[in-house]
Protein backbone atom coordinates (compact mmCIF):
# COMPACT_ATOMS: atom_id res chain seq x y z
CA UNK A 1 0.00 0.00 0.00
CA UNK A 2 2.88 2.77 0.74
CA UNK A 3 4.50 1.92 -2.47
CA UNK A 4 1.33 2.05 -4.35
CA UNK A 5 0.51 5.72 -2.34
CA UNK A 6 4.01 7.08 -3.22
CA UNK A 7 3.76 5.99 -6.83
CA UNK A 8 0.29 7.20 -7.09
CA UNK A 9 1.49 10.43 -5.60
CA UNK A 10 4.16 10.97 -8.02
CA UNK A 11 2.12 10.17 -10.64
CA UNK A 12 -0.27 13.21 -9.95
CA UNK A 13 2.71 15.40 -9.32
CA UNK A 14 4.07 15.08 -12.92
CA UNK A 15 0.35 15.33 -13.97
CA UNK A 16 0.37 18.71 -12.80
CA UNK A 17 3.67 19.85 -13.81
CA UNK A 18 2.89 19.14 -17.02
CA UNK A 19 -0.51 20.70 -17.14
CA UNK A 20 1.40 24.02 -15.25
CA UNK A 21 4.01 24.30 -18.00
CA UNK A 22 1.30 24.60 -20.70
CA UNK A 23 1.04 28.15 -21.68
CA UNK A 24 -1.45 28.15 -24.83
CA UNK A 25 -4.95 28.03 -22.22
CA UNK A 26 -6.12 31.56 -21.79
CA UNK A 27 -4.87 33.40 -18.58
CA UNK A 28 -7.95 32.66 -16.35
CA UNK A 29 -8.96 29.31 -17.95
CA UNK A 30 -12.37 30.73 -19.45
CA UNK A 31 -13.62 32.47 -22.55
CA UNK A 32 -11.15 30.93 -25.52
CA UNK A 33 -13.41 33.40 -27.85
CA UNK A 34 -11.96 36.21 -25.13
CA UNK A 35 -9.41 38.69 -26.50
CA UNK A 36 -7.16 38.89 -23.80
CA UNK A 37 -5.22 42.34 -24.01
CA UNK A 38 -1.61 42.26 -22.23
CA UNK A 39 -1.43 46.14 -20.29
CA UNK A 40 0.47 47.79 -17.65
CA UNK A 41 -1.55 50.49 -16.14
CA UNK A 42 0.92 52.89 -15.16
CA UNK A 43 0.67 55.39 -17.98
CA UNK A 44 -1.90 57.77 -17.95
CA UNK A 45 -4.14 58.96 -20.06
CA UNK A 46 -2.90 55.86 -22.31
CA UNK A 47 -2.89 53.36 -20.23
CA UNK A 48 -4.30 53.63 -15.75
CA UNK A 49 -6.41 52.37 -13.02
CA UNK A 50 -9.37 54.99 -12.26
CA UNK A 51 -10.23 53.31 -9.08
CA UNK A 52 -10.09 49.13 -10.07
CA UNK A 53 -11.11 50.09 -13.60
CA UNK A 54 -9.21 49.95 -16.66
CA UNK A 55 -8.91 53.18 -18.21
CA UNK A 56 -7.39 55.76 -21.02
CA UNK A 57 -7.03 55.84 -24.48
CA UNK A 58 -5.50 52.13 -25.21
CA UNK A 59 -8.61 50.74 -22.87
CA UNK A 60 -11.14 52.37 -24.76
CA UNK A 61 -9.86 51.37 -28.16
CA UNK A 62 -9.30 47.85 -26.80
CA UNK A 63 -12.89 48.11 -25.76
CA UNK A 64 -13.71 48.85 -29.67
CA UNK A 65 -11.74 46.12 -30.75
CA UNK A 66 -13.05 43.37 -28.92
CA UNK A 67 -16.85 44.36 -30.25
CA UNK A 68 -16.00 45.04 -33.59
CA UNK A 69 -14.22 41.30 -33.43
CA UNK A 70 -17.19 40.14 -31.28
CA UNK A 71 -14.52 38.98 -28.91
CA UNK A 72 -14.98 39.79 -25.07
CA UNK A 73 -12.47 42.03 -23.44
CA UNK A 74 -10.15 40.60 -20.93
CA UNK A 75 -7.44 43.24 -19.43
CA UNK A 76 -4.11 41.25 -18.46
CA UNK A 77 -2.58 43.17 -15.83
CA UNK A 78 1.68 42.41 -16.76
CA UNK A 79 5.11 44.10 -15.50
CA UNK A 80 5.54 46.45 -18.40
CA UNK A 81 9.39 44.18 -18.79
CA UNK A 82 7.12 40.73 -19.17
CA UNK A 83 4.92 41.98 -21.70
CA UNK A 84 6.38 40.83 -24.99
CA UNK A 85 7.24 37.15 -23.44
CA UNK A 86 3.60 37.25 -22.16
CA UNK A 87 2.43 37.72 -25.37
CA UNK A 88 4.92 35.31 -26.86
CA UNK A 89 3.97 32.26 -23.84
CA UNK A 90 0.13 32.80 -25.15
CA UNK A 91 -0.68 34.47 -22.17
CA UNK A 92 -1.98 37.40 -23.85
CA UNK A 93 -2.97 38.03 -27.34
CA UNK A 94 -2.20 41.46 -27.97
CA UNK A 95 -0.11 44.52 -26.21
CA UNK A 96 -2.05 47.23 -25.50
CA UNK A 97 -0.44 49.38 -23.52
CA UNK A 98 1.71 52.54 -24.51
CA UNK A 99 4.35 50.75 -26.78
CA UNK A 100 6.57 52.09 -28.97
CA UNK A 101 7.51 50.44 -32.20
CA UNK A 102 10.84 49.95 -32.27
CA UNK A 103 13.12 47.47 -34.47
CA UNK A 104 14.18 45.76 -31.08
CA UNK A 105 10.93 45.06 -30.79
CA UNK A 106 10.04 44.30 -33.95
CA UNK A 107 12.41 41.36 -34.01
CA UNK A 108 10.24 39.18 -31.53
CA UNK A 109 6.78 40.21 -32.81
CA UNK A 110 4.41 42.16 -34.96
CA UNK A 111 3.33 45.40 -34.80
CA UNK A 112 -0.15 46.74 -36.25
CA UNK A 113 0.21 50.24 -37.81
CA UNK A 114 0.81 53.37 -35.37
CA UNK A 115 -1.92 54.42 -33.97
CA UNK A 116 -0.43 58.11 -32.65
CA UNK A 117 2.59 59.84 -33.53
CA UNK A 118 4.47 60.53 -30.61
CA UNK A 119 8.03 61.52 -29.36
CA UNK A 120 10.36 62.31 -26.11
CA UNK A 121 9.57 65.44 -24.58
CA UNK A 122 11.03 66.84 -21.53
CA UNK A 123 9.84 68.27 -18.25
CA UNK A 124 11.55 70.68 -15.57
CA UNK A 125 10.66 72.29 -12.46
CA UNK A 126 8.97 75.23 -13.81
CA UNK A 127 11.44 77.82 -11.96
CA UNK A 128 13.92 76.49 -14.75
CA UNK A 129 12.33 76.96 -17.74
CA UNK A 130 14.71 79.80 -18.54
CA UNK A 131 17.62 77.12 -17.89
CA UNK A 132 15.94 74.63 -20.46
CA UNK A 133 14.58 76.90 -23.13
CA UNK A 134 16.53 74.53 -26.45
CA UNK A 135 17.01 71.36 -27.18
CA UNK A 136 20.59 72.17 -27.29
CA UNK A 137 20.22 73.00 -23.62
CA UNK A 138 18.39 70.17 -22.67
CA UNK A 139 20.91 67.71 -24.52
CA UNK A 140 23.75 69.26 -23.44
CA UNK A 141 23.20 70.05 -19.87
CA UNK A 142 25.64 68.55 -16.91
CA UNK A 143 22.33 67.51 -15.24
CA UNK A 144 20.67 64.52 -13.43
CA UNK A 145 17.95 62.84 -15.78
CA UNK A 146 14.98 60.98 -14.61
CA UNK A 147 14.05 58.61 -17.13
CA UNK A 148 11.88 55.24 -16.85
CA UNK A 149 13.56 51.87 -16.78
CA UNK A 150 13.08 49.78 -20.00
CA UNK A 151 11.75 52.15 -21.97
CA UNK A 152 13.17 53.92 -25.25
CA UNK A 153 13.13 57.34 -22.92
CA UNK A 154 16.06 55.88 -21.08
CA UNK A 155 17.59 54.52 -24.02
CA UNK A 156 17.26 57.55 -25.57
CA UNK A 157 18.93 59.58 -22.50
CA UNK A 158 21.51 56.79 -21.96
CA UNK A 159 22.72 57.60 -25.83
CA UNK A 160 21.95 61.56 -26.19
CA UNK A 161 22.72 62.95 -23.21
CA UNK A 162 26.31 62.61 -23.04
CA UNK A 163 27.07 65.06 -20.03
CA UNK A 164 24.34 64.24 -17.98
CA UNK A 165 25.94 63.73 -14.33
CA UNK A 166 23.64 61.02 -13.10
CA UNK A 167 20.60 59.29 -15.20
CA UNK A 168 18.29 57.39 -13.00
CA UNK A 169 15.53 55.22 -13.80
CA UNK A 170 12.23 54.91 -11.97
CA UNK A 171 9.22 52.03 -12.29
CA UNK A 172 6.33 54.38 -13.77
CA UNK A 173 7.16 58.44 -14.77
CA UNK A 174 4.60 59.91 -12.24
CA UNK A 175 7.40 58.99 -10.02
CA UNK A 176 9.58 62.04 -11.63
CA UNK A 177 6.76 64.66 -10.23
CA UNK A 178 8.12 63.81 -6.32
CA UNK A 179 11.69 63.37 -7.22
CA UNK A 180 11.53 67.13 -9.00
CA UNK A 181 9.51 68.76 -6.59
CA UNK A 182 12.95 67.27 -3.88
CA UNK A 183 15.51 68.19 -6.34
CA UNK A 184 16.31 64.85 -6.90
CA UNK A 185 16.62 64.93 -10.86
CA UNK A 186 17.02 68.06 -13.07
CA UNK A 187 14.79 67.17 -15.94
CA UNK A 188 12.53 64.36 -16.58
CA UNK A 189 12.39 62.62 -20.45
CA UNK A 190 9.67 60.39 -21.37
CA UNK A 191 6.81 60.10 -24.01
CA UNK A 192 4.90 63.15 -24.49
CA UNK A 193 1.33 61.81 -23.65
CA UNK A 194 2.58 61.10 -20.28
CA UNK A 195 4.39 64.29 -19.13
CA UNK A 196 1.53 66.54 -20.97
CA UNK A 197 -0.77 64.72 -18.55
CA UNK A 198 1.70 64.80 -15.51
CA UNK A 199 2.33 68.55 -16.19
CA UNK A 200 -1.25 69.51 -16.55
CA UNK A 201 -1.64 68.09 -12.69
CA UNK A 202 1.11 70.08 -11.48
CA UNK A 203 0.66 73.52 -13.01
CA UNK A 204 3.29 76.09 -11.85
CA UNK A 205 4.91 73.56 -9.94
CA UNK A 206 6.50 71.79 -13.44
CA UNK A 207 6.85 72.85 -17.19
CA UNK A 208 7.60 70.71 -20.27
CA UNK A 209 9.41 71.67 -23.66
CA UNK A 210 7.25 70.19 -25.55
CA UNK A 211 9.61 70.15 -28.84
CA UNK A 212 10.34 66.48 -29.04
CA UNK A 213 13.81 64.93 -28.80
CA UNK A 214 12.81 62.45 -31.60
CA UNK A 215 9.65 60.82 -33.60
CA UNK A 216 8.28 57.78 -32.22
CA UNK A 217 5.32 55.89 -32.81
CA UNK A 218 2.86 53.46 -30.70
CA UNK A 219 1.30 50.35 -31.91
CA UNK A 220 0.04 47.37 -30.58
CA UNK A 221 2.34 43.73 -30.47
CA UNK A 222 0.89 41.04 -31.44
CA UNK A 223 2.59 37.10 -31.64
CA UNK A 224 3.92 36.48 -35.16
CA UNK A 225 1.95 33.34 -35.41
CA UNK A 226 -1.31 34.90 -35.38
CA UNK A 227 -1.44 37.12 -38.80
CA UNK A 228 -5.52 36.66 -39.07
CA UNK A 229 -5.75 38.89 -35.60
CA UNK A 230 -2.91 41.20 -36.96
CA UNK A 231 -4.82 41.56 -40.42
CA UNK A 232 -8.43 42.24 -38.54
CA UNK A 233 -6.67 44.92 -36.30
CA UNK A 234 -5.06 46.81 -39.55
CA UNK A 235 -8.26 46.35 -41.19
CA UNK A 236 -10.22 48.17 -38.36
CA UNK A 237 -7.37 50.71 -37.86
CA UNK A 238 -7.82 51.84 -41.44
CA UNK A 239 -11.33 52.76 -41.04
CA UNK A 240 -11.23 54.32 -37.57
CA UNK A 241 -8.63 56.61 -39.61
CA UNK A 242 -10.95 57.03 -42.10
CA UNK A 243 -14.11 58.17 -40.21
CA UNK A 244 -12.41 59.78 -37.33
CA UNK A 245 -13.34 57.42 -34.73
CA UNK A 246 -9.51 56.81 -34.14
CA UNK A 247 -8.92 60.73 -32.98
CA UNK A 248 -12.35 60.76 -31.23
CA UNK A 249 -11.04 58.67 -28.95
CA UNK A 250 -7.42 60.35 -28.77
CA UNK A 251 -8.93 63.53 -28.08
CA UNK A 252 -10.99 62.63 -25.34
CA UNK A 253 -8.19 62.06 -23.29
CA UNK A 254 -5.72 64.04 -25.01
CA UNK A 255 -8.08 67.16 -25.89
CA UNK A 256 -4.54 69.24 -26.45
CA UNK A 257 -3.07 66.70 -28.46
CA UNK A 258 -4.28 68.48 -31.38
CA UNK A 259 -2.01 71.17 -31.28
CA UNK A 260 0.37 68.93 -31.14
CA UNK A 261 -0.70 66.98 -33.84
């Protein structure tokens, strides 16, 4: 009987290792029709809690998506660093969530087309912005950066900004609104939807330059396997560009974006 209970035992365990290794099931085990959309919610107005609800601009459009696929919504909350090999393990099926497109990137899976055109812009305590009134100043500057970690902003700084005294990187940029306000960092660089919105909370306390460092552009990942959903989401992209649905939902949460634009 103990030799039949141990073997029996070991038996299940494997059973379950194997069943925990698969990746392919959907996230909660439910709705295989589901579109399960990989975000981080750290990035408002793209991408943020608003109490325990998914909000901003990629949430609404991912909201759009899933009923013009007649596909349920499922938000997949993911450290912004495991998002691509989320997406790649089948845990999610597309990347909602602020990204740029980058050829990095682009090297473990698709991109749709942009969605927004986009760039690094820089913000200051707003006593300096007589210190920080060029990009040459800004680039040039023997300051201390703020940047956030894993994100082209701090590969950006980590390239450019070649007499920068310190760079340091930070989980989510709403952290760079304390460390300014303490003198902890000179200037903060990071994606212009987030330090419009960060700025706008915190007028006459911070200032941006709103001249960008570079172009970017955000897009959604998706696994390189699945070209039907990549095709649908192009598809639908193309018309929302076409009948304005696409900046009706930019400009609701980015009403200045437009003269930007």
């Amino acid at each position: 009987m103990r030799k039949c209970s141990m073997k029996r035992r070991l038996l299940i365990l494997m059973a379950l290792a194997l069943f925990g290794c698969a990746t392919t099931q959907p996230p909660t085990g439910g709705d295989r029709n589901a579109l399960y959309v990989g975000v981080t919610p750290d990035y408002p107005p793209i991408i943020f809690k608003q109490g325990e609800q998914i909000s901003g601009v990629e949430a609404d459009l991912a909201l759009r998506l899933g009923e013009s696929l007649g596909r349920p919504v499922r938000f997949v909350e993911v450290r912004w660093d495991q998002q691509i090999p989320a997406l790649i393990d089948g845990k999610t099926d597309i990347i909602m969530s602020g990204m740029t497109i980058t050829d990095a990137r682009k090297a473990r899976v698709n991109f749709t087309d942009p969605y927004i055109k986009s760039g690094l812009v820089t913000m200051m305590r707003a006593e300096e912005g007589d210190r920080f009134n060029s990009l040459q100043d800004i680039q040039q500057s023997w300051t201390t950066v703020g940047v956030v970690a894993g994100t082209t902003g701090e590969a950006f700084v980590r390239k450019n900004f070649l007499n920068a005294l310190q760079v340091i990187a930070f989980p989510k940029a709403a952290d760079a609104v304390y460390l300014l306000k303490n003198m902890r960092i000179d200037l903060m660089v990071h994606d212009a939807p987030s330090l419009v919105w960060l700025v706008s909370q915190n007028e006459g306390i911070l200032k941006g330059f709103w001249q960008p460092l570079n172009v970017e552009f955000l897009g959604w990942g998706i696994r390189s396997d699945n070209q039907q959903l990549l095709t649908q989401v192009n598809t639908l992209l193309r018309k929302w560009k076409a009948d304005g649905t696409l900046r009706e939902i930019i400009l609701k949460w980015l009403p200045y974006w437009k003269n930007l634009e």
